[in-house]
PDB file of N, CA and C in Angstrom:
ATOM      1  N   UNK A   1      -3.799  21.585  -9.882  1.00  0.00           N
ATOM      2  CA  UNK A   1      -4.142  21.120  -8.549  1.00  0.00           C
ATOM      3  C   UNK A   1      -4.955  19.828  -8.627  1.00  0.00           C
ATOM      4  N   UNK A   2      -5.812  19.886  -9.463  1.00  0.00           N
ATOM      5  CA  UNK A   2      -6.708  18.109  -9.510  1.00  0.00           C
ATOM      6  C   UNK A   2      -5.880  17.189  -9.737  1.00  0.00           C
ATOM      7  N   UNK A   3      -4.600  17.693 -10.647  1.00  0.00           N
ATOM      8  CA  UNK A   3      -3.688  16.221 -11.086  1.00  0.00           C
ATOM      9  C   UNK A   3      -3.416  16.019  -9.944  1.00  0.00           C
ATOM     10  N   UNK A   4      -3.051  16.887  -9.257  1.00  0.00           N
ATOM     11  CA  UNK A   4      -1.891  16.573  -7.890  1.00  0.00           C
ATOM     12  C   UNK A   4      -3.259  15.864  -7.280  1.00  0.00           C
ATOM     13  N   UNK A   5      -4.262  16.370  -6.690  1.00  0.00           N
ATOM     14  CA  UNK A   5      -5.033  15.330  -5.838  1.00  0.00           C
ATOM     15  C   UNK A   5      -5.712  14.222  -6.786  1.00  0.00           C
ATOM     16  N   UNK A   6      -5.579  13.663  -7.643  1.00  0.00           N
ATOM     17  CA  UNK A   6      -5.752  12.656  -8.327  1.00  0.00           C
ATOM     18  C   UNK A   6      -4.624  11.831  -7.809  1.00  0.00           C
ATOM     19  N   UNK A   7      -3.089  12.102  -8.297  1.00  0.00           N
ATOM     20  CA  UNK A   7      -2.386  11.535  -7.718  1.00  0.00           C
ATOM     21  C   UNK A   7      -2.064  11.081  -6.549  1.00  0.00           C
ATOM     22  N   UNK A   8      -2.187  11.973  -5.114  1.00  0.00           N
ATOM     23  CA  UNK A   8      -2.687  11.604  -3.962  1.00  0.00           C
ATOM     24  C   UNK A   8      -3.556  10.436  -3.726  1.00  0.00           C
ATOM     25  N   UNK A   9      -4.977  10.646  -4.065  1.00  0.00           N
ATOM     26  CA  UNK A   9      -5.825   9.875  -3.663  1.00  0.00           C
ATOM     27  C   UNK A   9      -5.534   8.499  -4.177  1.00  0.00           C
ATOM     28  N   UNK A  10      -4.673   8.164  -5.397  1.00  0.00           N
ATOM     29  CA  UNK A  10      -4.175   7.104  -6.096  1.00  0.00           C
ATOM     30  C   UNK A  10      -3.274   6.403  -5.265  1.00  0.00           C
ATOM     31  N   UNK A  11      -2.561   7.514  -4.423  1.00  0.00           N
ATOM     32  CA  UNK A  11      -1.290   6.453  -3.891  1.00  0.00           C
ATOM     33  C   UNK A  11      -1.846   6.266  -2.596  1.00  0.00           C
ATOM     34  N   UNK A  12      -3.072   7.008  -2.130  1.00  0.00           N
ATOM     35  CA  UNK A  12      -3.830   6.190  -0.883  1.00  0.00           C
ATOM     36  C   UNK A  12      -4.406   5.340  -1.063  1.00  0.00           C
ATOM     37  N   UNK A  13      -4.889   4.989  -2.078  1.00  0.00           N
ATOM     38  CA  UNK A  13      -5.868   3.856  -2.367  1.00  0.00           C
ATOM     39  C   UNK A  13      -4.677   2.408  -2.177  1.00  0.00           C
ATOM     40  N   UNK A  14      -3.637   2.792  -2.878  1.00  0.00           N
ATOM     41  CA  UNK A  14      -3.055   1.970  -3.595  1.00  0.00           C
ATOM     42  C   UNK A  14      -1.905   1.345  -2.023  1.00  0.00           C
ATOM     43  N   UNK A  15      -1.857   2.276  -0.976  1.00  0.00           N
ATOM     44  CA  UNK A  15      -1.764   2.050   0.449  1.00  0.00           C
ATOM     45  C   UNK A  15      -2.515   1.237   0.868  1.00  0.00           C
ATOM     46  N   UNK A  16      -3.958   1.345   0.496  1.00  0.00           N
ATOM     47  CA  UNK A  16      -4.662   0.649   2.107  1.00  0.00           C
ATOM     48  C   UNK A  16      -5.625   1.756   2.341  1.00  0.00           C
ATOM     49  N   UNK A  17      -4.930   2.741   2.663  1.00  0.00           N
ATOM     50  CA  UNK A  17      -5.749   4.179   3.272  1.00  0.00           C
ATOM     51  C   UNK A  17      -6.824   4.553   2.646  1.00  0.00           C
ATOM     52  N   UNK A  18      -7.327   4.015   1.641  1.00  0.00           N
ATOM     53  CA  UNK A  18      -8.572   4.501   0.717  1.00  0.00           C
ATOM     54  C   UNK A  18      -9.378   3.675   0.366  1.00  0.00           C
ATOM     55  N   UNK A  19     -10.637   3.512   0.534  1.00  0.00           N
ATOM     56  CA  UNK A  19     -11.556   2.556  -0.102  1.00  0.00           C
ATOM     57  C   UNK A  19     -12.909   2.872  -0.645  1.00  0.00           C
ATOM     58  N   UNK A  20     -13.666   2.108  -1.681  1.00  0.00           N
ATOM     59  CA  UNK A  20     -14.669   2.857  -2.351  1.00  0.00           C
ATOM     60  C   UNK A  20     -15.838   2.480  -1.560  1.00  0.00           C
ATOM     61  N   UNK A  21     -16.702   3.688  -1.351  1.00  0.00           N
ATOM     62  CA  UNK A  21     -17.629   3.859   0.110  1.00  0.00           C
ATOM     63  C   UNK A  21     -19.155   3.191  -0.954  1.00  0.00           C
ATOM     64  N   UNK A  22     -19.628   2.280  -0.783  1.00  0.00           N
ATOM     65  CA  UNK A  22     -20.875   1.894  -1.100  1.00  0.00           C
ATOM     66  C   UNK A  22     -22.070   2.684  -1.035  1.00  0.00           C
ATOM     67  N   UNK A  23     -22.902   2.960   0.436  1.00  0.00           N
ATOM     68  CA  UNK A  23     -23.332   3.482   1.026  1.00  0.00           C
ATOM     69  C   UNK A  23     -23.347   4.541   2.155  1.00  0.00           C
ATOM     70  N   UNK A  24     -22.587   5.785   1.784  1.00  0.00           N
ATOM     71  CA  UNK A  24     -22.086   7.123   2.468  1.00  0.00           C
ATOM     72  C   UNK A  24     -23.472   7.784   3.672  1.00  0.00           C
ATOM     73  N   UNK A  25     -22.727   7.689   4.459  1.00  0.00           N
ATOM     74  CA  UNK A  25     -23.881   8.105   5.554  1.00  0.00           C
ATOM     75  C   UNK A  25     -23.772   9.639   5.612  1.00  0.00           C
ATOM     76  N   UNK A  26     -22.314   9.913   6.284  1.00  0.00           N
ATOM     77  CA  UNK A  26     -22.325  11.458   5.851  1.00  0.00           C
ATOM     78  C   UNK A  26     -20.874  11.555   4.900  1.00  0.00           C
ATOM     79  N   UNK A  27     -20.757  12.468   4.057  1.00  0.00           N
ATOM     80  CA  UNK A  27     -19.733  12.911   3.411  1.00  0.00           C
ATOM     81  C   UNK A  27     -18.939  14.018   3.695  1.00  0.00           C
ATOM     82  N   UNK A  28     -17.901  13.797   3.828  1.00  0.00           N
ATOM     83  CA  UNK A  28     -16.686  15.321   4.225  1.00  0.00           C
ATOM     84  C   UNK A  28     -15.983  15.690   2.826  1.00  0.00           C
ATOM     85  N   UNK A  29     -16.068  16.909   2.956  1.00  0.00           N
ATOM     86  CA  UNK A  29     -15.064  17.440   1.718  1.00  0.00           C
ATOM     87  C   UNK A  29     -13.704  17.180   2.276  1.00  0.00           C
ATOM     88  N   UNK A  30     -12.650  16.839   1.026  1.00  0.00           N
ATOM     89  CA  UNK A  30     -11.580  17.149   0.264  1.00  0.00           C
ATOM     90  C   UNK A  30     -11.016  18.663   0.435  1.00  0.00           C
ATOM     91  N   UNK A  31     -10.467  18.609   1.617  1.00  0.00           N
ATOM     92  CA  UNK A  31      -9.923  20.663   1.285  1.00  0.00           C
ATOM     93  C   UNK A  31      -7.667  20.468   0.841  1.00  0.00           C
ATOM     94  N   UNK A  32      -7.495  20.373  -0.313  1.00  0.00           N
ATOM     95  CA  UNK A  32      -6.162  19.967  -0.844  1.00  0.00           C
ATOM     96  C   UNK A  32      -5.540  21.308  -0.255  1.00  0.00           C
ATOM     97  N   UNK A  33      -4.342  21.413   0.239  1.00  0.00           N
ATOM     98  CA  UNK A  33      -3.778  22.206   1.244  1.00  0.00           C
ATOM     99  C   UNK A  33      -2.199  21.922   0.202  1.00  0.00           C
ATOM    100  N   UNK A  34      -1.607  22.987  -0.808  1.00  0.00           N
ATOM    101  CA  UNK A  34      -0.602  23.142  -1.173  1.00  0.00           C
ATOM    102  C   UNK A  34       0.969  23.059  -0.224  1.00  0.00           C
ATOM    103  N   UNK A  35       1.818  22.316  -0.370  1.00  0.00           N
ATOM    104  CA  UNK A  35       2.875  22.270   0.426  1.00  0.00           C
ATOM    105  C   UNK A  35       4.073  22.931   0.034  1.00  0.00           C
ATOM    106  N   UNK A  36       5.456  23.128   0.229  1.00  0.00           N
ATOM    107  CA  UNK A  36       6.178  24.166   0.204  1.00  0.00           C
ATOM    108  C   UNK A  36       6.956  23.360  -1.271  1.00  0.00           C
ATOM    109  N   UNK A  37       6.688  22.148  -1.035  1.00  0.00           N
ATOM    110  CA  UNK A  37       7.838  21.116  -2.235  1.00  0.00           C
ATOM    111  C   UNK A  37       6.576  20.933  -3.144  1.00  0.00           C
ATOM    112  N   UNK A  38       5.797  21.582  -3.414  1.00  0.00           N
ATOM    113  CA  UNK A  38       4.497  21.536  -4.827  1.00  0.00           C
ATOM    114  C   UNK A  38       3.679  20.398  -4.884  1.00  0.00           C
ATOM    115  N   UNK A  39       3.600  19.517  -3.740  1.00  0.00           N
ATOM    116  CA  UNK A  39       2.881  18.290  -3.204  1.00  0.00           C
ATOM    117  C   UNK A  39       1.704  18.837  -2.666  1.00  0.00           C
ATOM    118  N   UNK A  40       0.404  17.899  -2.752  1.00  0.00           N
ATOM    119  CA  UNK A  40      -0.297  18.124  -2.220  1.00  0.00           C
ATOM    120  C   UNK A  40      -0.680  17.512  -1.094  1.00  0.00           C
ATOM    121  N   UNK A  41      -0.968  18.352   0.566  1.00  0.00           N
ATOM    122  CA  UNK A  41      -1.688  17.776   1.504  1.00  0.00           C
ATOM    123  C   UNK A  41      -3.292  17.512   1.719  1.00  0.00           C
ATOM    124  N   UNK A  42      -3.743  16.629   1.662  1.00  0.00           N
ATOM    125  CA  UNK A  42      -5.293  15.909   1.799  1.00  0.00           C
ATOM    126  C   UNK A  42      -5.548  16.255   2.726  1.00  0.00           C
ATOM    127  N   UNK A  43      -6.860  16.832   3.492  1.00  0.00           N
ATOM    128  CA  UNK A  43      -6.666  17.401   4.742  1.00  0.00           C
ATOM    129  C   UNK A  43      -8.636  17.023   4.077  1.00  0.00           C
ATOM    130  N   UNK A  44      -9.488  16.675   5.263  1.00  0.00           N
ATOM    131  CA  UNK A  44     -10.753  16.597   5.012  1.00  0.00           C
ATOM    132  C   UNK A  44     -11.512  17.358   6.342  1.00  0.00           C
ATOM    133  N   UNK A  45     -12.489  18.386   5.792  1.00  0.00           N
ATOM    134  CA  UNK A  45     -13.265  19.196   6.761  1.00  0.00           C
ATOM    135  C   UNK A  45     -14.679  18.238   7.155  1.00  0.00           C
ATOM    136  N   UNK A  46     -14.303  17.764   8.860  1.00  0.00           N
ATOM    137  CA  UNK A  46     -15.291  17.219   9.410  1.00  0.00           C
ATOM    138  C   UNK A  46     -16.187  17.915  10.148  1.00  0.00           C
ATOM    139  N   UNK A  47     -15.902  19.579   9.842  1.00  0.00           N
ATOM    140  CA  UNK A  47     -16.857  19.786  11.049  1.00  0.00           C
ATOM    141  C   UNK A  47     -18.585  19.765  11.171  1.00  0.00           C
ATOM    142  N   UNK A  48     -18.910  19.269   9.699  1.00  0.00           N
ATOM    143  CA  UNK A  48     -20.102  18.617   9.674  1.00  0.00           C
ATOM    144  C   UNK A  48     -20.669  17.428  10.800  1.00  0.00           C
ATOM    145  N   UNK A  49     -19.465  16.238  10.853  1.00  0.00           N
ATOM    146  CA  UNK A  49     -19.736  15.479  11.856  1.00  0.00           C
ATOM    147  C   UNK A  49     -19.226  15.645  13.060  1.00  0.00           C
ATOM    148  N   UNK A  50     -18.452  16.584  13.023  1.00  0.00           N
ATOM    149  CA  UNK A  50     -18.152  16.978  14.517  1.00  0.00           C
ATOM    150  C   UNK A  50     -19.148  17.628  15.281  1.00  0.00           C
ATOM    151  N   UNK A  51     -20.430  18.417  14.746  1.00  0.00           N
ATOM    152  CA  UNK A  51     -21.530  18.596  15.081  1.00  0.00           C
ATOM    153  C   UNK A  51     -22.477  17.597  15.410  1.00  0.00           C
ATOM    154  N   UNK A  52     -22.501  16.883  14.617  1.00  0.00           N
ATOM    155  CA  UNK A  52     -23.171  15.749  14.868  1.00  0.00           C
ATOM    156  C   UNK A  52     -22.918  14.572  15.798  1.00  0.00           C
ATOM    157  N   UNK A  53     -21.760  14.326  16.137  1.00  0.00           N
ATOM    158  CA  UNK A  53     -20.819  13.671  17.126  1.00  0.00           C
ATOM    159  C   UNK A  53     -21.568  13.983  19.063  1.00  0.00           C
ATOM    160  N   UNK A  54     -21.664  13.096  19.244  1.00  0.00           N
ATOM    161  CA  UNK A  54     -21.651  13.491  20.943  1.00  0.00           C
ATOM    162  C   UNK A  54     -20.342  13.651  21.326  1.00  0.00           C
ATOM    163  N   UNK A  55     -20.294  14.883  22.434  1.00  0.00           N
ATOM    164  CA  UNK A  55     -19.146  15.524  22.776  1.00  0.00           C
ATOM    165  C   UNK A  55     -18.292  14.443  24.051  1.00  0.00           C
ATOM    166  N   UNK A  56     -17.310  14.533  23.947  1.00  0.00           N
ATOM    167  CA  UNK A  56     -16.748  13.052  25.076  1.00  0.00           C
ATOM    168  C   UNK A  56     -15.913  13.896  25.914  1.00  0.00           C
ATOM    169  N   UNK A  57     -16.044  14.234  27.041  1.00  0.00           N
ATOM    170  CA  UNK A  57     -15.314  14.980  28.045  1.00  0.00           C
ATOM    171  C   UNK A  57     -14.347  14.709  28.807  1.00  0.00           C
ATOM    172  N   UNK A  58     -13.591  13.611  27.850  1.00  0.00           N
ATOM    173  CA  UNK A  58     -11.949  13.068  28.804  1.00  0.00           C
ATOM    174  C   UNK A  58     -11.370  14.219  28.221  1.00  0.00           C
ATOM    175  N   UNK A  59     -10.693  14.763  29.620  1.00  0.00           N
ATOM    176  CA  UNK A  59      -9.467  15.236  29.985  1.00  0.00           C
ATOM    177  C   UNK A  59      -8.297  15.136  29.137  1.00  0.00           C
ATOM    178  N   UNK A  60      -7.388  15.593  28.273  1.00  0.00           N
ATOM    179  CA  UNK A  60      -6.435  14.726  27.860  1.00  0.00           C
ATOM    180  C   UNK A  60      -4.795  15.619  28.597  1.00  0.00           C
ATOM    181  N   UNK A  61      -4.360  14.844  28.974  1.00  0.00           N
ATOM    182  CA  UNK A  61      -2.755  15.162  29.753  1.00  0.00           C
ATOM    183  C   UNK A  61      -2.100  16.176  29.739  1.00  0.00           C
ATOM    184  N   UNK A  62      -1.469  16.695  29.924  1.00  0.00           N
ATOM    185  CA  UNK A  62      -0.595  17.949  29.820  1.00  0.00           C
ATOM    186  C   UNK A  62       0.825  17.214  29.253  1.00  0.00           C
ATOM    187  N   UNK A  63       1.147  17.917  28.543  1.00  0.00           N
ATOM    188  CA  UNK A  63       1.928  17.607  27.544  1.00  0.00           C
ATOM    189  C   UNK A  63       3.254  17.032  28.873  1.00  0.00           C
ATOM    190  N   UNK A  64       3.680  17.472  30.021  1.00  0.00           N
ATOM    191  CA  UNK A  64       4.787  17.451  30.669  1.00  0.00           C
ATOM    192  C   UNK A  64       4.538  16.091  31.661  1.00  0.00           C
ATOM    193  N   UNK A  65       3.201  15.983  32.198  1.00  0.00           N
ATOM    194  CA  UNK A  65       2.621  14.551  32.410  1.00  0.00           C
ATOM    195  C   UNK A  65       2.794  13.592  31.505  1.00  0.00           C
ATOM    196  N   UNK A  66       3.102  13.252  29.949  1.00  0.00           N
ATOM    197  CA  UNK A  66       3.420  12.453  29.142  1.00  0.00           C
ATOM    198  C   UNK A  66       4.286  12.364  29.098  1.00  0.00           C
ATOM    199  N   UNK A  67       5.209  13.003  29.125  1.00  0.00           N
ATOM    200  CA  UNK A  67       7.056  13.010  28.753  1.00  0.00           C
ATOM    201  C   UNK A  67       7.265  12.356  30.163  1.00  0.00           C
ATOM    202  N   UNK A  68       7.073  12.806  31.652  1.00  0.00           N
ATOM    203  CA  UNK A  68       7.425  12.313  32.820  1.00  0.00           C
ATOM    204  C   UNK A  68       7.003  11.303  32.714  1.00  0.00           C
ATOM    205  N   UNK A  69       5.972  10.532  32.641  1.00  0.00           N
ATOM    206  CA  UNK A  69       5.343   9.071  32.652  1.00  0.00           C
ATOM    207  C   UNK A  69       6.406   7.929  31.401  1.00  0.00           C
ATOM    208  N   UNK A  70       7.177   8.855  30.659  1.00  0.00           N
ATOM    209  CA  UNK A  70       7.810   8.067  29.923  1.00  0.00           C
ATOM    210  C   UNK A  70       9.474   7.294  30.436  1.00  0.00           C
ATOM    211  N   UNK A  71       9.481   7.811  31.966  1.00  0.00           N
ATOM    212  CA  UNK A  71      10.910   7.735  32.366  1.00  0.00           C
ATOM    213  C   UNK A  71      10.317   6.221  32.826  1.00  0.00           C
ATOM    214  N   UNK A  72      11.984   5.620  32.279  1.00  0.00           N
ATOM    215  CA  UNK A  72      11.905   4.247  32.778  1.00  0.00           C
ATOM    216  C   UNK A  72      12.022   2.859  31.725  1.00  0.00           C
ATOM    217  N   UNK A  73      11.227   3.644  30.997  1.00  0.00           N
ATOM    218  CA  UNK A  73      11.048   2.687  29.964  1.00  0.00           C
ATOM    219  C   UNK A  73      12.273   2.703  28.686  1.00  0.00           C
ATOM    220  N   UNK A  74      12.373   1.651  27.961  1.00  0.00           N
ATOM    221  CA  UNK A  74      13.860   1.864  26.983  1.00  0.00           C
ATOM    222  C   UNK A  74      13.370   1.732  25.721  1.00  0.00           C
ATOM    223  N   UNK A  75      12.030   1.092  25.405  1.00  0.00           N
ATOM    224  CA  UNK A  75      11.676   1.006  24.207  1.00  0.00           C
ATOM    225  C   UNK A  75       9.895   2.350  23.924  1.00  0.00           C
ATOM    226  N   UNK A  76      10.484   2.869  23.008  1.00  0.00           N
ATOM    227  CA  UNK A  76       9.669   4.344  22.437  1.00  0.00           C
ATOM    228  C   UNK A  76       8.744   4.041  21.130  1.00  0.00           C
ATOM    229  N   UNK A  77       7.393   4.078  20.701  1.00  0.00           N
ATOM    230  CA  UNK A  77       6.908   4.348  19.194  1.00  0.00           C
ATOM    231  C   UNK A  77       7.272   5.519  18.596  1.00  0.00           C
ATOM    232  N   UNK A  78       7.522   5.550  17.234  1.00  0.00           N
ATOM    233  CA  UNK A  78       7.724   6.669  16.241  1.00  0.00           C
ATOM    234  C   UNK A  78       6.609   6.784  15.184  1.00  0.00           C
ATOM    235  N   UNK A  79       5.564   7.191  15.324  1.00  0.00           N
ATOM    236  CA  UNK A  79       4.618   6.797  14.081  1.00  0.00           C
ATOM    237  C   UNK A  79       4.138   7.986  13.513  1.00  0.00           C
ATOM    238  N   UNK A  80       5.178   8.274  12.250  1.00  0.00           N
ATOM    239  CA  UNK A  80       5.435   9.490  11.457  1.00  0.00           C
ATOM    240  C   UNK A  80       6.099   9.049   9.910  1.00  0.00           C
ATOM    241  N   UNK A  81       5.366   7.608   9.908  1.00  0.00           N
ATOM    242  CA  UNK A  81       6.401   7.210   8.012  1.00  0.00           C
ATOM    243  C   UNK A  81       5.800   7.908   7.284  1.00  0.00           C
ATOM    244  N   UNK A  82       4.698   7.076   6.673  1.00  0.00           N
ATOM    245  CA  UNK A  82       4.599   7.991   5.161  1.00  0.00           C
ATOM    246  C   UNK A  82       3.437   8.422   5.192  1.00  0.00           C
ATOM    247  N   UNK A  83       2.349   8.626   5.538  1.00  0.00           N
ATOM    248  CA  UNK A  83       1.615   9.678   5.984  1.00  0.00           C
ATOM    249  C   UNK A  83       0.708   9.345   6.668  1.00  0.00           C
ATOM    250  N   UNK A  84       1.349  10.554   8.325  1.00  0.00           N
ATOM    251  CA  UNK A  84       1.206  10.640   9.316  1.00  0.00           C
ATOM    252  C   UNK A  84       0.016  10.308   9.936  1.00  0.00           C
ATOM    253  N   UNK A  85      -0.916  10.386  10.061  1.00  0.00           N
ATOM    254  CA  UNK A  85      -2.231  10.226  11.135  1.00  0.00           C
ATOM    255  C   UNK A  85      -3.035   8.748  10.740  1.00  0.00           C
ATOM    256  N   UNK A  86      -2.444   8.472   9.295  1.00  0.00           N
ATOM    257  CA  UNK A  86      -2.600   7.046   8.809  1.00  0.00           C
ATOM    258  C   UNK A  86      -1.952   6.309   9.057  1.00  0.00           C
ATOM    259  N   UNK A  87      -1.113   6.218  10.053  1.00  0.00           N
ATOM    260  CA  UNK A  87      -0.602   4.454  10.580  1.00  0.00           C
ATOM    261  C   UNK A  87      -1.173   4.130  11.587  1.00  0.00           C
ATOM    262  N   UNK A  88      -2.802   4.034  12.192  1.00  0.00           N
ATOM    263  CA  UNK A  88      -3.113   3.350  13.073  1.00  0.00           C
ATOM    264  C   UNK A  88      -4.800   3.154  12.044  1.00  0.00           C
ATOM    265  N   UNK A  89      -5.009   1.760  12.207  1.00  0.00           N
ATOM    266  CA  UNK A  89      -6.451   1.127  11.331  1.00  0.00           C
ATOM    267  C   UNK A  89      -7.582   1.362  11.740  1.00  0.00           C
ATOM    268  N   UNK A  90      -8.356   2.383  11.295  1.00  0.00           N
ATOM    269  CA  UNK A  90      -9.154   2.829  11.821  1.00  0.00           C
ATOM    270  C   UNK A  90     -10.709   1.460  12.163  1.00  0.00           C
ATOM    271  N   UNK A  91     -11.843   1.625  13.226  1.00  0.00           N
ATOM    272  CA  UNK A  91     -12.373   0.967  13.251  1.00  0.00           C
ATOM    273  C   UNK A  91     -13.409   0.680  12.281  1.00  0.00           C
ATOM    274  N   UNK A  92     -13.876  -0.872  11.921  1.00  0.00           N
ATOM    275  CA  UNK A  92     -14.489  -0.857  10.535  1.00  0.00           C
ATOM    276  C   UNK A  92     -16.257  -0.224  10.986  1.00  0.00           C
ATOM    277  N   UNK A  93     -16.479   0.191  12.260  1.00  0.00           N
ATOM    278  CA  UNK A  93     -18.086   0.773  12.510  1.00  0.00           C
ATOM    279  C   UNK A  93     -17.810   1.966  12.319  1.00  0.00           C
ATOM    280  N   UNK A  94     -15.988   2.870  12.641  1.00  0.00           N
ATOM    281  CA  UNK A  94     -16.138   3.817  12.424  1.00  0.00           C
ATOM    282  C   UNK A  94     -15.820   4.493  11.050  1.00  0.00           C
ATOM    283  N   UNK A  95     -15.363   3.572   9.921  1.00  0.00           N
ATOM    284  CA  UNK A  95     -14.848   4.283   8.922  1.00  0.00           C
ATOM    285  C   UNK A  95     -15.942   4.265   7.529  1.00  0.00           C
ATOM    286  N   UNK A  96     -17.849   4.471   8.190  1.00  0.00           N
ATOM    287  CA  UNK A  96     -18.348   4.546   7.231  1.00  0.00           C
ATOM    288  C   UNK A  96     -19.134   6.385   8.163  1.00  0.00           C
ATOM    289  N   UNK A  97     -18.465   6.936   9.192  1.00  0.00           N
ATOM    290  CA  UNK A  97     -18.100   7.832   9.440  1.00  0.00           C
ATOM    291  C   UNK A  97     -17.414   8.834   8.729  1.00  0.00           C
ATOM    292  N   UNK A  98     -16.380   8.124   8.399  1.00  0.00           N
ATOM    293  CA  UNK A  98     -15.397   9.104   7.532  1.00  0.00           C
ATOM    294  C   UNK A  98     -15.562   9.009   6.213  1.00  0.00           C
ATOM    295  N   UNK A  99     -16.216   8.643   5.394  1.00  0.00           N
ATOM    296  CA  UNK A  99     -16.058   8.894   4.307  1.00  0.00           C
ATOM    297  C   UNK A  99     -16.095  10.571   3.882  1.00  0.00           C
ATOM    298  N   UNK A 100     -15.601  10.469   2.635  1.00  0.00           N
ATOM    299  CA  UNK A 100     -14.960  11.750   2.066  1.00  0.00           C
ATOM    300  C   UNK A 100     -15.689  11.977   0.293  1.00  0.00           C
ATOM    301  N   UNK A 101     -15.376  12.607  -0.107  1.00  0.00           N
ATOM    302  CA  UNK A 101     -15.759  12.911  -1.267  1.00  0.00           C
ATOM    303  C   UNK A 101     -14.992  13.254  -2.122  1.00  0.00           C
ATOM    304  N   UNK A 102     -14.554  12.853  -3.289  1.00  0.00           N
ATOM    305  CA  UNK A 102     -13.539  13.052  -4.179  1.00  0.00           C
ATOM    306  C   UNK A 102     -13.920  13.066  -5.674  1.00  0.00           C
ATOM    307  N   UNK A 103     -13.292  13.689  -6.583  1.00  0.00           N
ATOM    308  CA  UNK A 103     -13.441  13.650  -7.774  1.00  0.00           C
ATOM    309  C   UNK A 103     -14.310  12.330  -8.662  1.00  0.00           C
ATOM    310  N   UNK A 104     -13.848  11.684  -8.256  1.00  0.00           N
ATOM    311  CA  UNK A 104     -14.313  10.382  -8.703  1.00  0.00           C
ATOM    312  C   UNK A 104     -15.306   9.403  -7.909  1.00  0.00           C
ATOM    313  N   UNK A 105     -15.643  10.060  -6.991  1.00  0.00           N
ATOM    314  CA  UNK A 105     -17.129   9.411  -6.151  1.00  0.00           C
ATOM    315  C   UNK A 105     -16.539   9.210  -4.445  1.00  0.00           C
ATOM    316  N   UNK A 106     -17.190   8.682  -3.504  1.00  0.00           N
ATOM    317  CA  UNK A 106     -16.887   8.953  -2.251  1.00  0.00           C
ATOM    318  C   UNK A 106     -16.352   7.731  -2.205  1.00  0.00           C
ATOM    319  N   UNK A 107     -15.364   8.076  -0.830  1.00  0.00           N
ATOM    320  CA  UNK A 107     -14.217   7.282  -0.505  1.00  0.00           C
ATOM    321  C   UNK A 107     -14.568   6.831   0.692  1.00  0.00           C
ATOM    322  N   UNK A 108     -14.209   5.806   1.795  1.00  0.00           N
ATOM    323  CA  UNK A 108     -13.439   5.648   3.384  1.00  0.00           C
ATOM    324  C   UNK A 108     -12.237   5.723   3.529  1.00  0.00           C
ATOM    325  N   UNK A 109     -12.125   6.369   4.436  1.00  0.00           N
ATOM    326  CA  UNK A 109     -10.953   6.852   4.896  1.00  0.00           C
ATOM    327  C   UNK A 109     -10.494   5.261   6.159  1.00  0.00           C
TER     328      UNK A 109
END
């Protein structure tokens, strides 16, 4: 299991998606989540800072309000390539937030 998240964290780095955290404010564990094809999923437990977080009370849509609001339009996003919740750049005030903790010293996400 470490090779496999060694390897992971290698081909995030080597993405973009990973960077070496200087000064870690808070740190999230690494929880590696086995997949059905012997890959490993990276999955990091925030609920340390989710405690710590002020709570933000927008509303978010009903799933059938999104699909209806979509009539009309001809052009759609798909953002599901190569791994998922990482194709949008996170902000640079917020990604000393996320840092993570890994084998080899703490990361940003």
């Amino acid at each position: 299991m470490l090779i496999k998240i060694k390897e992971e964290v290698k081909k995030q780095f080597e993405a973009g998606f990973l960077a070496v955290a200087k000064y870690p404010i808070l740190v999230a564990n690494i929880v590696p989540v086995p997949k059905k094809d012997g890959k490993v999923r990276m999955c990091v437990d925030y609920r340390d800072l989710n405690r710590a977080s002020l709570k933000d009370n927008f509303p978010l849509p009903h799933i059938d309000v999104l699909v209806d609001n979509t009539a009309g339009f001809s052009t759609f996003s798909f953002m599901d390539g190569f791994s998922g919740y990482n194709q949008i750049k996170m902000a640079p005030e917020d990604q000393e937030k996320n840092d993570i903790h890994h084998l080899v010293g703490n990361v940003l996400l």
